[in-house]
PDB file of N, CA and C in Angstrom:
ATOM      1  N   UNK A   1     -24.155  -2.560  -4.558  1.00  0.00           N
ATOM      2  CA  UNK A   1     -22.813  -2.530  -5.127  1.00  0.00           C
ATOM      3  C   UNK A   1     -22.164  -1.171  -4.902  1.00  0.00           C
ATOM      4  N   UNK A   2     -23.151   0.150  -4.938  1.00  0.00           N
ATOM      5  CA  UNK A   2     -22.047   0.978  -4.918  1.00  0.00           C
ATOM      6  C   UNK A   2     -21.982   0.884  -3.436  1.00  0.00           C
ATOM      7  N   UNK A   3     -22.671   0.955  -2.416  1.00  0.00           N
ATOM      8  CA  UNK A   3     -21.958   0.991  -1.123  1.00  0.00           C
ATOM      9  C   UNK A   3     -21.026   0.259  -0.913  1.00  0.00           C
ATOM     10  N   UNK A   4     -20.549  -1.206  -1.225  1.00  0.00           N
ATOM     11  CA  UNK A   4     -19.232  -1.717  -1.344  1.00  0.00           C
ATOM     12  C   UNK A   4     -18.083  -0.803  -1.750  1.00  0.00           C
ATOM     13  N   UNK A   5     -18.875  -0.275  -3.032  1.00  0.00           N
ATOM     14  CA  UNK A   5     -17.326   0.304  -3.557  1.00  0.00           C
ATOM     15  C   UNK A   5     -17.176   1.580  -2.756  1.00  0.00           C
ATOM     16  N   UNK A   6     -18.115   1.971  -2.146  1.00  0.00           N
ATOM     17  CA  UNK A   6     -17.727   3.813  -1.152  1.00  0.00           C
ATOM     18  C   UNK A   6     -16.699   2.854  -0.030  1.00  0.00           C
ATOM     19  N   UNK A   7     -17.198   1.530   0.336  1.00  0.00           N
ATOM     20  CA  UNK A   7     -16.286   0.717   1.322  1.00  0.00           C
ATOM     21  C   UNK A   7     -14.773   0.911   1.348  1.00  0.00           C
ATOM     22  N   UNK A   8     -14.716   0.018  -0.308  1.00  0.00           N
ATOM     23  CA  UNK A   8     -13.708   0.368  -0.188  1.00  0.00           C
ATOM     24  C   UNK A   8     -12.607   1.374  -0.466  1.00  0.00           C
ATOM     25  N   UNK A   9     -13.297   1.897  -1.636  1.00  0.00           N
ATOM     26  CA  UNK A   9     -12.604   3.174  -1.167  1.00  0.00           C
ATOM     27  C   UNK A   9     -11.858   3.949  -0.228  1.00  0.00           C
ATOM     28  N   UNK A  10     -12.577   4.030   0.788  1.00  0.00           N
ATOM     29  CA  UNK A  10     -12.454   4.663   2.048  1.00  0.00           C
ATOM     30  C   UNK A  10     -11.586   3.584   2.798  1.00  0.00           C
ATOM     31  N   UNK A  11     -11.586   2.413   2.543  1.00  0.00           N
ATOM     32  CA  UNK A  11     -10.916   1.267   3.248  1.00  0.00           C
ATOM     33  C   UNK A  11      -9.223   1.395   2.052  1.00  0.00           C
ATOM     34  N   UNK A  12      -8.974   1.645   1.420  1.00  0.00           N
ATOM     35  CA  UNK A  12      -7.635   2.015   0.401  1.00  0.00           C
ATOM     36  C   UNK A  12      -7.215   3.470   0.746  1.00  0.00           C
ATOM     37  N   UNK A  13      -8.178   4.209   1.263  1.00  0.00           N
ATOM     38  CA  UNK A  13      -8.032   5.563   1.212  1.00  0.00           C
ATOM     39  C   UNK A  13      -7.015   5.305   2.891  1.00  0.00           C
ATOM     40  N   UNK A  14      -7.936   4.807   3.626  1.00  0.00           N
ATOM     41  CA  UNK A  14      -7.355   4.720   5.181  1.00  0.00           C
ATOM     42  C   UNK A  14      -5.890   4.139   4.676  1.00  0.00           C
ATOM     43  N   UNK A  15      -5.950   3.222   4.526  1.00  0.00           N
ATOM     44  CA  UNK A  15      -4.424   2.065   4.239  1.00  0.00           C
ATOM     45  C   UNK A  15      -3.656   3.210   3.842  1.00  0.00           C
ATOM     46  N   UNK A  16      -3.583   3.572   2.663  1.00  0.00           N
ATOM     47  CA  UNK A  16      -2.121   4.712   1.953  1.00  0.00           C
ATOM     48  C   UNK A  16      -1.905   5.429   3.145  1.00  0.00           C
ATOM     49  N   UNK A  17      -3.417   6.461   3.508  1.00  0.00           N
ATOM     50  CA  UNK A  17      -2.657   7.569   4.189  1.00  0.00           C
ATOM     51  C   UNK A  17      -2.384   6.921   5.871  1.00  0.00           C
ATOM     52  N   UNK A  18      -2.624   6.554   6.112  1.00  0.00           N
ATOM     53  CA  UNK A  18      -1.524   6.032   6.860  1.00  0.00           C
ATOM     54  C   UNK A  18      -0.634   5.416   7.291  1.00  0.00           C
ATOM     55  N   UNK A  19      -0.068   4.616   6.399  1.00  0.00           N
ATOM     56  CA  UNK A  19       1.383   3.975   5.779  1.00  0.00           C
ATOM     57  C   UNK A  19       2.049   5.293   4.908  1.00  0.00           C
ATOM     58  N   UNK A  20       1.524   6.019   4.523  1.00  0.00           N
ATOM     59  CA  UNK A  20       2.282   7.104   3.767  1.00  0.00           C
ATOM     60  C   UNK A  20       2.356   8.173   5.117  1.00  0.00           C
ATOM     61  N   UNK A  21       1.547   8.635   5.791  1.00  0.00           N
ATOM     62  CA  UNK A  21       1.769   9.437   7.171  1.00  0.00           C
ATOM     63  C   UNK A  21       3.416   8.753   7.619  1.00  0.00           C
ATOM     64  N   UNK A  22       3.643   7.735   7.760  1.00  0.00           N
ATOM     65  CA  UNK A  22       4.236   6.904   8.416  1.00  0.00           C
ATOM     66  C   UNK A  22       5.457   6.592   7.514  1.00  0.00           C
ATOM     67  N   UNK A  23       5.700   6.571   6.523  1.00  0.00           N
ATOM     68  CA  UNK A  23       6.606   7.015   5.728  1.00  0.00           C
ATOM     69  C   UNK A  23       7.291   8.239   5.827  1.00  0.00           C
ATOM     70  N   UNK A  24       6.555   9.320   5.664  1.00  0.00           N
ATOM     71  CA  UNK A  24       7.030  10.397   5.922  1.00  0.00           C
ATOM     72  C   UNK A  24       7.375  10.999   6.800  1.00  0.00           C
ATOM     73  N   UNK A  25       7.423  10.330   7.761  1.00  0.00           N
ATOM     74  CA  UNK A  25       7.265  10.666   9.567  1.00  0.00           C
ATOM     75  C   UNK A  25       9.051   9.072   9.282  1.00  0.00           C
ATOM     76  N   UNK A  26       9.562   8.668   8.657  1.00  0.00           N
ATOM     77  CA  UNK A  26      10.257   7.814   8.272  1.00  0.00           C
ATOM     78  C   UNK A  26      10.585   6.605   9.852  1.00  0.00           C
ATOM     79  N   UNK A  27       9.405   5.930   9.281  1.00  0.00           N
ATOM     80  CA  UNK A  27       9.251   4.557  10.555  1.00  0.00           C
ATOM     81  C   UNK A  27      10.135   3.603  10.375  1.00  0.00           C
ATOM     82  N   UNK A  28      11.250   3.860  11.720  1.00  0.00           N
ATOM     83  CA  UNK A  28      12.348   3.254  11.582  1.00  0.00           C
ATOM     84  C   UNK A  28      12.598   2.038  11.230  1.00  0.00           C
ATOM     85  N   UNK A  29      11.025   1.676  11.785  1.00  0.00           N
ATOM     86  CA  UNK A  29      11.107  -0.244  11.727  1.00  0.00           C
ATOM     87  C   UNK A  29      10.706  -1.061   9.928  1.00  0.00           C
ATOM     88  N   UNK A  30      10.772  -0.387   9.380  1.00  0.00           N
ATOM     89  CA  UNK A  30      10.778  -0.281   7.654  1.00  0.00           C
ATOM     90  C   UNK A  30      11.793   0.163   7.054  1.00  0.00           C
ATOM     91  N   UNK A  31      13.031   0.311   7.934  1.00  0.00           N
ATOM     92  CA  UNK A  31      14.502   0.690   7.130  1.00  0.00           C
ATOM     93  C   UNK A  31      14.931  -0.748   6.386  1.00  0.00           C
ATOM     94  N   UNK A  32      14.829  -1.784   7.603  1.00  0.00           N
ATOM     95  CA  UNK A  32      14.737  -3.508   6.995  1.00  0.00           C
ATOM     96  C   UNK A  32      14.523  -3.576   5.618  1.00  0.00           C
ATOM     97  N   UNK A  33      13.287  -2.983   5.601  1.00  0.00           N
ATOM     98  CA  UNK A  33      12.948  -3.376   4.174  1.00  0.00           C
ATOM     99  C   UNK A  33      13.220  -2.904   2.681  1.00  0.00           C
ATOM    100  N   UNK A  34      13.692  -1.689   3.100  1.00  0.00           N
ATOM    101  CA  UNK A  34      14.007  -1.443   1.923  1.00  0.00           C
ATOM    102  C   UNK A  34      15.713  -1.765   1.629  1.00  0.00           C
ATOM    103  N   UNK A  35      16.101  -2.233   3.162  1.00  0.00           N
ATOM    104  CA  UNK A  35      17.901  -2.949   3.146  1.00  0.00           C
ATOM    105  C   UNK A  35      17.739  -4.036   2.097  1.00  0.00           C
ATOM    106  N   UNK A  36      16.675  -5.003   2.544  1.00  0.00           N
ATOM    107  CA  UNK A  36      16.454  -5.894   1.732  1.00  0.00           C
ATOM    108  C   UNK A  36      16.535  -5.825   0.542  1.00  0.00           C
ATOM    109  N   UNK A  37      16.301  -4.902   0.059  1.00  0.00           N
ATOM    110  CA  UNK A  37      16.106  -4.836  -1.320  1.00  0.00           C
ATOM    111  C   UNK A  37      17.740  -3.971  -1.905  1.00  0.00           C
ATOM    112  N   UNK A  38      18.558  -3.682  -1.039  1.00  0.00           N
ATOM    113  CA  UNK A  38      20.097  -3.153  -1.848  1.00  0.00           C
ATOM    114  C   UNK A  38      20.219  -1.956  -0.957  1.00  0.00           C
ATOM    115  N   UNK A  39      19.086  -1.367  -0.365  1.00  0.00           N
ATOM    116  CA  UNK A  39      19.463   0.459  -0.407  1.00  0.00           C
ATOM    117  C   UNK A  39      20.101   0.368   0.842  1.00  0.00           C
ATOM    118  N   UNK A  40      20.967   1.468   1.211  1.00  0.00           N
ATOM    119  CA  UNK A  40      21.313   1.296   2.536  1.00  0.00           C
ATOM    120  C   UNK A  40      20.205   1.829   3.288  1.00  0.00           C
ATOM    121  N   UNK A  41      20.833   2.373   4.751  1.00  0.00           N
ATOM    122  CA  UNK A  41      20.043   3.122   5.766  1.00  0.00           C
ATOM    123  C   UNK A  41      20.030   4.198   5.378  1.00  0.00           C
ATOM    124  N   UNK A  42      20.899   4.887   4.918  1.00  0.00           N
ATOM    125  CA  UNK A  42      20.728   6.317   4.468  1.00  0.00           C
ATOM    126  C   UNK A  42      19.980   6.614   3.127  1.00  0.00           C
ATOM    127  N   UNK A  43      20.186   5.711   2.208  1.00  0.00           N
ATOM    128  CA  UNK A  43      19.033   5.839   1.111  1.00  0.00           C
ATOM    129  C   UNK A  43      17.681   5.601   1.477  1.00  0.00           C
ATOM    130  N   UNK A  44      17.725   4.549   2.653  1.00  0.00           N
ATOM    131  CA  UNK A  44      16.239   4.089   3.020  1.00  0.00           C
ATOM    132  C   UNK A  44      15.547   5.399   3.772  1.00  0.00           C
ATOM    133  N   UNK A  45      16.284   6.171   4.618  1.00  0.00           N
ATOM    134  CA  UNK A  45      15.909   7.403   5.204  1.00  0.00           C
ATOM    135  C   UNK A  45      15.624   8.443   4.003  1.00  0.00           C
ATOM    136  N   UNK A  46      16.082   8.429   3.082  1.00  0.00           N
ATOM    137  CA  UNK A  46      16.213   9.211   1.453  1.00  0.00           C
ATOM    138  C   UNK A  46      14.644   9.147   1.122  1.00  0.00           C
ATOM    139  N   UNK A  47      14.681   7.847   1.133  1.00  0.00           N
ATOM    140  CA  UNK A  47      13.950   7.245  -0.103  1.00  0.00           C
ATOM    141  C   UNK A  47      12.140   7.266   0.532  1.00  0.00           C
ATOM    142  N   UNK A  48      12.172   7.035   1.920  1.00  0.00           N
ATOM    143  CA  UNK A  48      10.867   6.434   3.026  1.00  0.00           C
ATOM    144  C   UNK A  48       9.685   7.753   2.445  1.00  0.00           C
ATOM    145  N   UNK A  49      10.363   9.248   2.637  1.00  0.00           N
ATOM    146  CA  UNK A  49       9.612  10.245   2.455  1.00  0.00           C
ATOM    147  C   UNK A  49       8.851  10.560   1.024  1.00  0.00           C
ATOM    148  N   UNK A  50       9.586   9.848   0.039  1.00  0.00           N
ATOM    149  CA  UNK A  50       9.511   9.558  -1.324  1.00  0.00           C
ATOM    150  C   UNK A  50       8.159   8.846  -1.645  1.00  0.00           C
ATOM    151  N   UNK A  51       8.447   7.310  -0.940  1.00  0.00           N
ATOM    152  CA  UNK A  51       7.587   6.493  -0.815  1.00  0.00           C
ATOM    153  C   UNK A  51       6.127   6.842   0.320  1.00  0.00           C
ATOM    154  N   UNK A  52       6.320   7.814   0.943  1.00  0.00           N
ATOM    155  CA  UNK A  52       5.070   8.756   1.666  1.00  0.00           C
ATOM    156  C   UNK A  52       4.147   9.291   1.156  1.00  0.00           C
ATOM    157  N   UNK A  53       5.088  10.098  -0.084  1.00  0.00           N
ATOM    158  CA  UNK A  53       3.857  11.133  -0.960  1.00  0.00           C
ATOM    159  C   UNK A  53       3.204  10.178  -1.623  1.00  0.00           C
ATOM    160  N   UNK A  54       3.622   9.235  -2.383  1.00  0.00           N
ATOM    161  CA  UNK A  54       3.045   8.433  -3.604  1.00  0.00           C
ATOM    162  C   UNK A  54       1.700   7.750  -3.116  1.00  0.00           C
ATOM    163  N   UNK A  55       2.900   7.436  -1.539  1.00  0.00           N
ATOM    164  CA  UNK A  55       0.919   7.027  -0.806  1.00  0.00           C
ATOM    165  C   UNK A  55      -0.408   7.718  -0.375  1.00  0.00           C
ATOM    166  N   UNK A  56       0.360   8.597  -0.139  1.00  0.00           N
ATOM    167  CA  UNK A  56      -0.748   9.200   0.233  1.00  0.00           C
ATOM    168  C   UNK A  56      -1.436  10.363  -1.086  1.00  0.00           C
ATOM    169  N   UNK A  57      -0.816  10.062  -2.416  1.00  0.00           N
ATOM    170  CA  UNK A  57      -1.418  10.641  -3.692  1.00  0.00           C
ATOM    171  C   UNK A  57      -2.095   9.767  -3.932  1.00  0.00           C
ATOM    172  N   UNK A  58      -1.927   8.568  -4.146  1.00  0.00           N
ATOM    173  CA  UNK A  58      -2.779   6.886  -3.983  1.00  0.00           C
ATOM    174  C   UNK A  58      -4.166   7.439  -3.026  1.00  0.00           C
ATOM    175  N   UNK A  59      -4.046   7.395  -2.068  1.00  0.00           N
ATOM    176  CA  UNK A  59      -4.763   7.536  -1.054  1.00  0.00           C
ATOM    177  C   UNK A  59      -5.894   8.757  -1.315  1.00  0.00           C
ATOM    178  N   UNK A  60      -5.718  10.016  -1.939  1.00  0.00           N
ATOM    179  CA  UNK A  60      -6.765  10.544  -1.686  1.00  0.00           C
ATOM    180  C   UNK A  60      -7.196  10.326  -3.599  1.00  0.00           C
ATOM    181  N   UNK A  61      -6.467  10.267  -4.505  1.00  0.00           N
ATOM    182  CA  UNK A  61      -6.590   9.511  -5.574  1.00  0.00           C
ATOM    183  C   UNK A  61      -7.799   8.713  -5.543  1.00  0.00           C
ATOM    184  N   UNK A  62      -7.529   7.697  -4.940  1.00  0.00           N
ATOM    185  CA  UNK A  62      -8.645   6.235  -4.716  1.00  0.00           C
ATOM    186  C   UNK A  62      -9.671   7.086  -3.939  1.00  0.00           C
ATOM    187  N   UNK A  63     -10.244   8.062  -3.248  1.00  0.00           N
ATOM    188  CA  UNK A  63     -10.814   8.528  -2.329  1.00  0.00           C
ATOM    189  C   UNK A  63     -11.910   9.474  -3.450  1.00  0.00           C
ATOM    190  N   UNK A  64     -11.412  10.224  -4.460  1.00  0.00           N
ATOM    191  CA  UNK A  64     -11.613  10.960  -5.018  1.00  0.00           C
ATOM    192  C   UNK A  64     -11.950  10.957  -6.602  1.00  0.00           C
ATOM    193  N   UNK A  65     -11.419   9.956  -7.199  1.00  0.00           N
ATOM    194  CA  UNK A  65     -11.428   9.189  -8.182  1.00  0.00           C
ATOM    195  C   UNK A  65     -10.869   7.942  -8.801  1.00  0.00           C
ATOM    196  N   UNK A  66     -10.969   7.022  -8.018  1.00  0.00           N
ATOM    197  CA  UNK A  66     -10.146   5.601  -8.582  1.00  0.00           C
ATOM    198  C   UNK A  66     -10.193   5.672 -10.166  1.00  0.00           C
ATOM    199  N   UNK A  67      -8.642   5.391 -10.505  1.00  0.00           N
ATOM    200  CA  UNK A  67      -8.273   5.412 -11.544  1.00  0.00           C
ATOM    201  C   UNK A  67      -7.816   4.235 -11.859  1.00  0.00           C
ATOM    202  N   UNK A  68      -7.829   3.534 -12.776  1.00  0.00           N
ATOM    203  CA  UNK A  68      -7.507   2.158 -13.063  1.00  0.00           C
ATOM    204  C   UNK A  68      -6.226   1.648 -12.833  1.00  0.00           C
ATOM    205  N   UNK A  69      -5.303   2.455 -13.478  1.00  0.00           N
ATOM    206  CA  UNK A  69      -3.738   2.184 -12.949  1.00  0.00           C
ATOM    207  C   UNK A  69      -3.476   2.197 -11.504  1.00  0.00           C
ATOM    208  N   UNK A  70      -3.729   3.412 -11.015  1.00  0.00           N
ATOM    209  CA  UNK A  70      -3.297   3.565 -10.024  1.00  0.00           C
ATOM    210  C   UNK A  70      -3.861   2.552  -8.977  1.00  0.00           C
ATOM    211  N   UNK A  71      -5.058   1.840  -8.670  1.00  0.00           N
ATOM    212  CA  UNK A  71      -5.975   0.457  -7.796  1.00  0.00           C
ATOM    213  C   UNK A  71      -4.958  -0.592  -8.526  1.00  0.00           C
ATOM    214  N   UNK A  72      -4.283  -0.570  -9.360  1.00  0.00           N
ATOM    215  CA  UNK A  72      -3.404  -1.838 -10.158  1.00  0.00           C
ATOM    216  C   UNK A  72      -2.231  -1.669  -9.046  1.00  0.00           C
ATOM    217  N   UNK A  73      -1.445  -0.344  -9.451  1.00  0.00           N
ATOM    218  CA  UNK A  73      -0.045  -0.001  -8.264  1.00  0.00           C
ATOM    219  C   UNK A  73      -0.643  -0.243  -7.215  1.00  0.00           C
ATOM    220  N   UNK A  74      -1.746   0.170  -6.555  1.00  0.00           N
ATOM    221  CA  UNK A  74      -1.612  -0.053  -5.499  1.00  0.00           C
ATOM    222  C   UNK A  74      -1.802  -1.834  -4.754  1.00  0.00           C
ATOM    223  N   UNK A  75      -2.729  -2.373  -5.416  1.00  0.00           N
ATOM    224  CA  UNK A  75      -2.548  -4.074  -5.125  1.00  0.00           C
ATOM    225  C   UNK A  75      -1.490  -4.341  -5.126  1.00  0.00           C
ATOM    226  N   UNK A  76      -0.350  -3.841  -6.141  1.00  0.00           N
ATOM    227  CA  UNK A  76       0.417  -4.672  -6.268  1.00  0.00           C
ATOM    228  C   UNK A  76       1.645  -4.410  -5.269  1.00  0.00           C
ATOM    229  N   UNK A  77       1.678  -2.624  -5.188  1.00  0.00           N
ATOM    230  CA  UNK A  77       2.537  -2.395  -3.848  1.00  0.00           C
ATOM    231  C   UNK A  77       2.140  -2.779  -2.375  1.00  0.00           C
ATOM    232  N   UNK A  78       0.554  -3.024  -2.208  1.00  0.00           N
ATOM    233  CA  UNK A  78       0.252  -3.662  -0.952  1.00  0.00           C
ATOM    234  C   UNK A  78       0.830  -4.962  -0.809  1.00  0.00           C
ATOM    235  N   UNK A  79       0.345  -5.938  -1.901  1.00  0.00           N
ATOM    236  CA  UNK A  79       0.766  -7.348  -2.030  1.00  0.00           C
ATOM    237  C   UNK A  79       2.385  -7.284  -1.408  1.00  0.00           C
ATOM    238  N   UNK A  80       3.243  -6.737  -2.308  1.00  0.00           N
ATOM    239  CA  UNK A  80       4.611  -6.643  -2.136  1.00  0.00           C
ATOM    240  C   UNK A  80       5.288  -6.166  -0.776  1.00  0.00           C
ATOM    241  N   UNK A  81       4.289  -5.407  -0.722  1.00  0.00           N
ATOM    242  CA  UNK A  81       4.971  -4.589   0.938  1.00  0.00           C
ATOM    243  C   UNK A  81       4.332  -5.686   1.899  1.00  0.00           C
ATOM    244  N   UNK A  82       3.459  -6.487   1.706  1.00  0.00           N
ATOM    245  CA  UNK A  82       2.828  -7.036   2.832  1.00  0.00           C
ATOM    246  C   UNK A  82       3.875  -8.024   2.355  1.00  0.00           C
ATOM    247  N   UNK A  83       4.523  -8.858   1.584  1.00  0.00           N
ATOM    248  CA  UNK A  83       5.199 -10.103   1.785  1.00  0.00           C
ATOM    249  C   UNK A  83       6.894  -9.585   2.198  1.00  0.00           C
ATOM    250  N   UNK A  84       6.954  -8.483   2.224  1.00  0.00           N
ATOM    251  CA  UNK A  84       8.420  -8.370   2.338  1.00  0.00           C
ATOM    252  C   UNK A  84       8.098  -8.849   3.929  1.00  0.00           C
ATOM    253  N   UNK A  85       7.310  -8.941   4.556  1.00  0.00           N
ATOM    254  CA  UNK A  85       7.395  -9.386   5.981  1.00  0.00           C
ATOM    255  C   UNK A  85       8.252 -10.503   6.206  1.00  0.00           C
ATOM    256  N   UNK A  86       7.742 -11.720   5.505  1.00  0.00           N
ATOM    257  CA  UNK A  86       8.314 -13.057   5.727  1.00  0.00           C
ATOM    258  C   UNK A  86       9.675 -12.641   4.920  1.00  0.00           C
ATOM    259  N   UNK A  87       9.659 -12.313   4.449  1.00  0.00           N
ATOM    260  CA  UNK A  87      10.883 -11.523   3.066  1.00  0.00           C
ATOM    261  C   UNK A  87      12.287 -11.427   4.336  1.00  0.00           C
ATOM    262  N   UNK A  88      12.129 -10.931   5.246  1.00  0.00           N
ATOM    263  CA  UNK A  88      12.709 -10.318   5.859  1.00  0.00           C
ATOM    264  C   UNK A  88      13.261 -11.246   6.987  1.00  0.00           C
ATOM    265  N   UNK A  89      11.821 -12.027   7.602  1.00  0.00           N
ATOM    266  CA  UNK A  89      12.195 -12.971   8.475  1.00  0.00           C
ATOM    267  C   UNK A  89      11.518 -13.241   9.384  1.00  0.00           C
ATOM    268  N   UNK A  90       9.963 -12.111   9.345  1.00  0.00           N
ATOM    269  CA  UNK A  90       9.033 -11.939  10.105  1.00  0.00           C
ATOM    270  C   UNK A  90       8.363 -13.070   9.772  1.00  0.00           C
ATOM    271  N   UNK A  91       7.371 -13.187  10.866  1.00  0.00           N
ATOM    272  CA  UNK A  91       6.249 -14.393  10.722  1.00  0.00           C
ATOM    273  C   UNK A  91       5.037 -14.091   9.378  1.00  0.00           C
ATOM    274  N   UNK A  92       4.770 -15.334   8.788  1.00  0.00           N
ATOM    275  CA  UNK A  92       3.932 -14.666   7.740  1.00  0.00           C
ATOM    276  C   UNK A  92       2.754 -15.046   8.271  1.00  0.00           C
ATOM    277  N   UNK A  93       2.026 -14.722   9.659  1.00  0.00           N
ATOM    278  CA  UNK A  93       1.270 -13.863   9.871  1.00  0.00           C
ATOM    279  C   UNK A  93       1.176 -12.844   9.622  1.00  0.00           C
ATOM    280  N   UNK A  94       2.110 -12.183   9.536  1.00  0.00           N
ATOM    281  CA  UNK A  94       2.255 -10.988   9.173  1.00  0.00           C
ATOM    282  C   UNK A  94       1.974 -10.133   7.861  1.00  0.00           C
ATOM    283  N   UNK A  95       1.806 -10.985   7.051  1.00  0.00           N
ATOM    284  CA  UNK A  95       1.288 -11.082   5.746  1.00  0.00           C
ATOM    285  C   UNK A  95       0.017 -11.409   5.677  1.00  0.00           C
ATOM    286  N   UNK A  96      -0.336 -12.665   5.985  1.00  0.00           N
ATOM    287  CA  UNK A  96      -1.735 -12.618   6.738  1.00  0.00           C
ATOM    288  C   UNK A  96      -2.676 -11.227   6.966  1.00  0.00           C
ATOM    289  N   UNK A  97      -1.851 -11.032   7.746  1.00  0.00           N
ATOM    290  CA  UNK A  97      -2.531  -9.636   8.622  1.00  0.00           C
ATOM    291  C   UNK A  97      -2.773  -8.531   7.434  1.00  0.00           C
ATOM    292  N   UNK A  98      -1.846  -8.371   6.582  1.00  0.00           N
ATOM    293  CA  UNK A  98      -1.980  -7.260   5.668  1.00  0.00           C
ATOM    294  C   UNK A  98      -2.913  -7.587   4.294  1.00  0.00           C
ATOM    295  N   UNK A  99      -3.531  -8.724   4.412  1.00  0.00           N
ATOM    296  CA  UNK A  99      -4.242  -9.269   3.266  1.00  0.00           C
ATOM    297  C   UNK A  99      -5.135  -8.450   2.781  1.00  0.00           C
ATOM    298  N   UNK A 100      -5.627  -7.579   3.592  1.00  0.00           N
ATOM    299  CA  UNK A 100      -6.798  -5.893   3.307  1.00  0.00           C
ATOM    300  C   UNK A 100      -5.879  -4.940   2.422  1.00  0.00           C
ATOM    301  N   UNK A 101      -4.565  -5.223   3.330  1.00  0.00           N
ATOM    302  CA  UNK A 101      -3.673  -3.823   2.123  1.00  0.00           C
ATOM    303  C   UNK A 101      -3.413  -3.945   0.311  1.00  0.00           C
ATOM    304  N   UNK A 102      -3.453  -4.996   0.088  1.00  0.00           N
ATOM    305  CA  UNK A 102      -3.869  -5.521  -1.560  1.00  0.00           C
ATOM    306  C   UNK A 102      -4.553  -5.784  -2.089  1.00  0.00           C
ATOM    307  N   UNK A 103      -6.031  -6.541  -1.020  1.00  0.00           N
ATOM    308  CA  UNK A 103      -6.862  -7.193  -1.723  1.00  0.00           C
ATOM    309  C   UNK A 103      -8.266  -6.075  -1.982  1.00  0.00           C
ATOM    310  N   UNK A 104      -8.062  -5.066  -0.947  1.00  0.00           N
ATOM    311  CA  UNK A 104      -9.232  -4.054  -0.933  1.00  0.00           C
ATOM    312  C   UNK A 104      -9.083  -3.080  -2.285  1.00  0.00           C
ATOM    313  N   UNK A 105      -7.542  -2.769  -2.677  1.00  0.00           N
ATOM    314  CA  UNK A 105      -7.708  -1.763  -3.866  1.00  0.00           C
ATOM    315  C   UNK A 105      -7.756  -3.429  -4.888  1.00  0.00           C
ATOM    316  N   UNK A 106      -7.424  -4.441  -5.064  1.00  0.00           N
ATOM    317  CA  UNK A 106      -7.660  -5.243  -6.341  1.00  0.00           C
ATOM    318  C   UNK A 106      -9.337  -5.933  -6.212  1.00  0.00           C
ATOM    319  N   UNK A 107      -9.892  -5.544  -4.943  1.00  0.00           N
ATOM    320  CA  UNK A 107     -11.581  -6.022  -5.042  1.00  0.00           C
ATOM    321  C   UNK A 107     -12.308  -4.795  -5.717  1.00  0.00           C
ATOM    322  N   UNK A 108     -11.440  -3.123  -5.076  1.00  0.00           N
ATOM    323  CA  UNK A 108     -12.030  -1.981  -6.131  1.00  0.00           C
ATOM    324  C   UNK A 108     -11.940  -2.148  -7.147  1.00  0.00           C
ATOM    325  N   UNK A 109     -10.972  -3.092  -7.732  1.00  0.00           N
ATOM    326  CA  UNK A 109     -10.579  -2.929  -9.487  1.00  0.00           C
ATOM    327  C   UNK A 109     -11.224  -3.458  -9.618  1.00  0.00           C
ATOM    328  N   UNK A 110     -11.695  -4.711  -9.300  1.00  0.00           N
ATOM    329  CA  UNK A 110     -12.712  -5.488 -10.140  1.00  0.00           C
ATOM    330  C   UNK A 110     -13.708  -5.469  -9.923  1.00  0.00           C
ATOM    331  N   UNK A 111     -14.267  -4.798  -8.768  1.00  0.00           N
ATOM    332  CA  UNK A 111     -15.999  -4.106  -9.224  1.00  0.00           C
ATOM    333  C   UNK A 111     -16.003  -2.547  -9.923  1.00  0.00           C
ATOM    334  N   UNK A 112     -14.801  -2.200 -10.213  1.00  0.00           N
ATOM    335  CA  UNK A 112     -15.212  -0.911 -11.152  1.00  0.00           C
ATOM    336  C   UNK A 112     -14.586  -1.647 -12.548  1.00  0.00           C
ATOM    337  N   UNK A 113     -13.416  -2.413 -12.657  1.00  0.00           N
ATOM    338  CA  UNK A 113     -13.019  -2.314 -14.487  1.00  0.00           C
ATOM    339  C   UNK A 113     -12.927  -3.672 -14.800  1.00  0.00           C
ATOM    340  N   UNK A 114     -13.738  -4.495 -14.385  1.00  0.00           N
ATOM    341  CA  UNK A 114     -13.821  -6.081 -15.074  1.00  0.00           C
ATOM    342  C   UNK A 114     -15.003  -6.025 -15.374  1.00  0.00           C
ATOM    343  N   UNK A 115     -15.341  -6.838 -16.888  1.00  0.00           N
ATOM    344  CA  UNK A 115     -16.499  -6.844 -17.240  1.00  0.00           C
ATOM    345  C   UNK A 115     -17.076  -7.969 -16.826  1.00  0.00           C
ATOM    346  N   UNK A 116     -18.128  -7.647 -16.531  1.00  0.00           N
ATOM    347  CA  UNK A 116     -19.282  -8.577 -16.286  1.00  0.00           C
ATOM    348  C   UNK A 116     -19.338  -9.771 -16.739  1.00  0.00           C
TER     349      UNK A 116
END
């Protein structure tokens, strides 16, 4: 069991920091998504670098000490960021594909804070 959880760890740790690298580096092809949701292009350019740090505080966070909340935000911002795909208009393969980006920090939660 604990080698699972060093797994994933390191498997949540990879995901943030580099979707948060990639944020902050503001990846054009994710302006979509946050249009979707109201902001313009210029807030989405605002906002991408914003959404960088958090990941990659997530990221060495989960690396260093998974904290209960934070494996919660993060399922739930993987889940969310992985469906804005079809959200948008993309194939939900594409969602598919990202099924590691939610399910790896909510498989950490529940081999560290569900009881037995």
């Amino acid at each position: 069991m604990k080698f699972a959880i060093i797994l994933l760890r390191i498997g949540v740790f990879g995901t943030f920091l580099g979707h948060g690298i990639l944020a902050l580096l503001v990846n054009p092809h994710w302006i979509k998504y946050l249009e979707f949701w109201g902001f313009s292009e210029n807030q989405a350019e605002t906002l991408m670098p914003i959404i960088g740090i958090v990941d990659i505080l997530v990221a060495l966070t989960v690396l260093i000490r998974p904290i209960r909340y934070i494996l919660l935000y993060a399922a739930i911002w993987g889940l969310l960021t992985a469906l804005m795909r079809p959200l948008v208009g993309e194939s939900w393969l594409q969602f598919v594909e990202r099924a590691a980006n939610w399910a790896a920090p909510a498989g950490l939660y529940a081999l560290l804070y569900l009881k037995k």
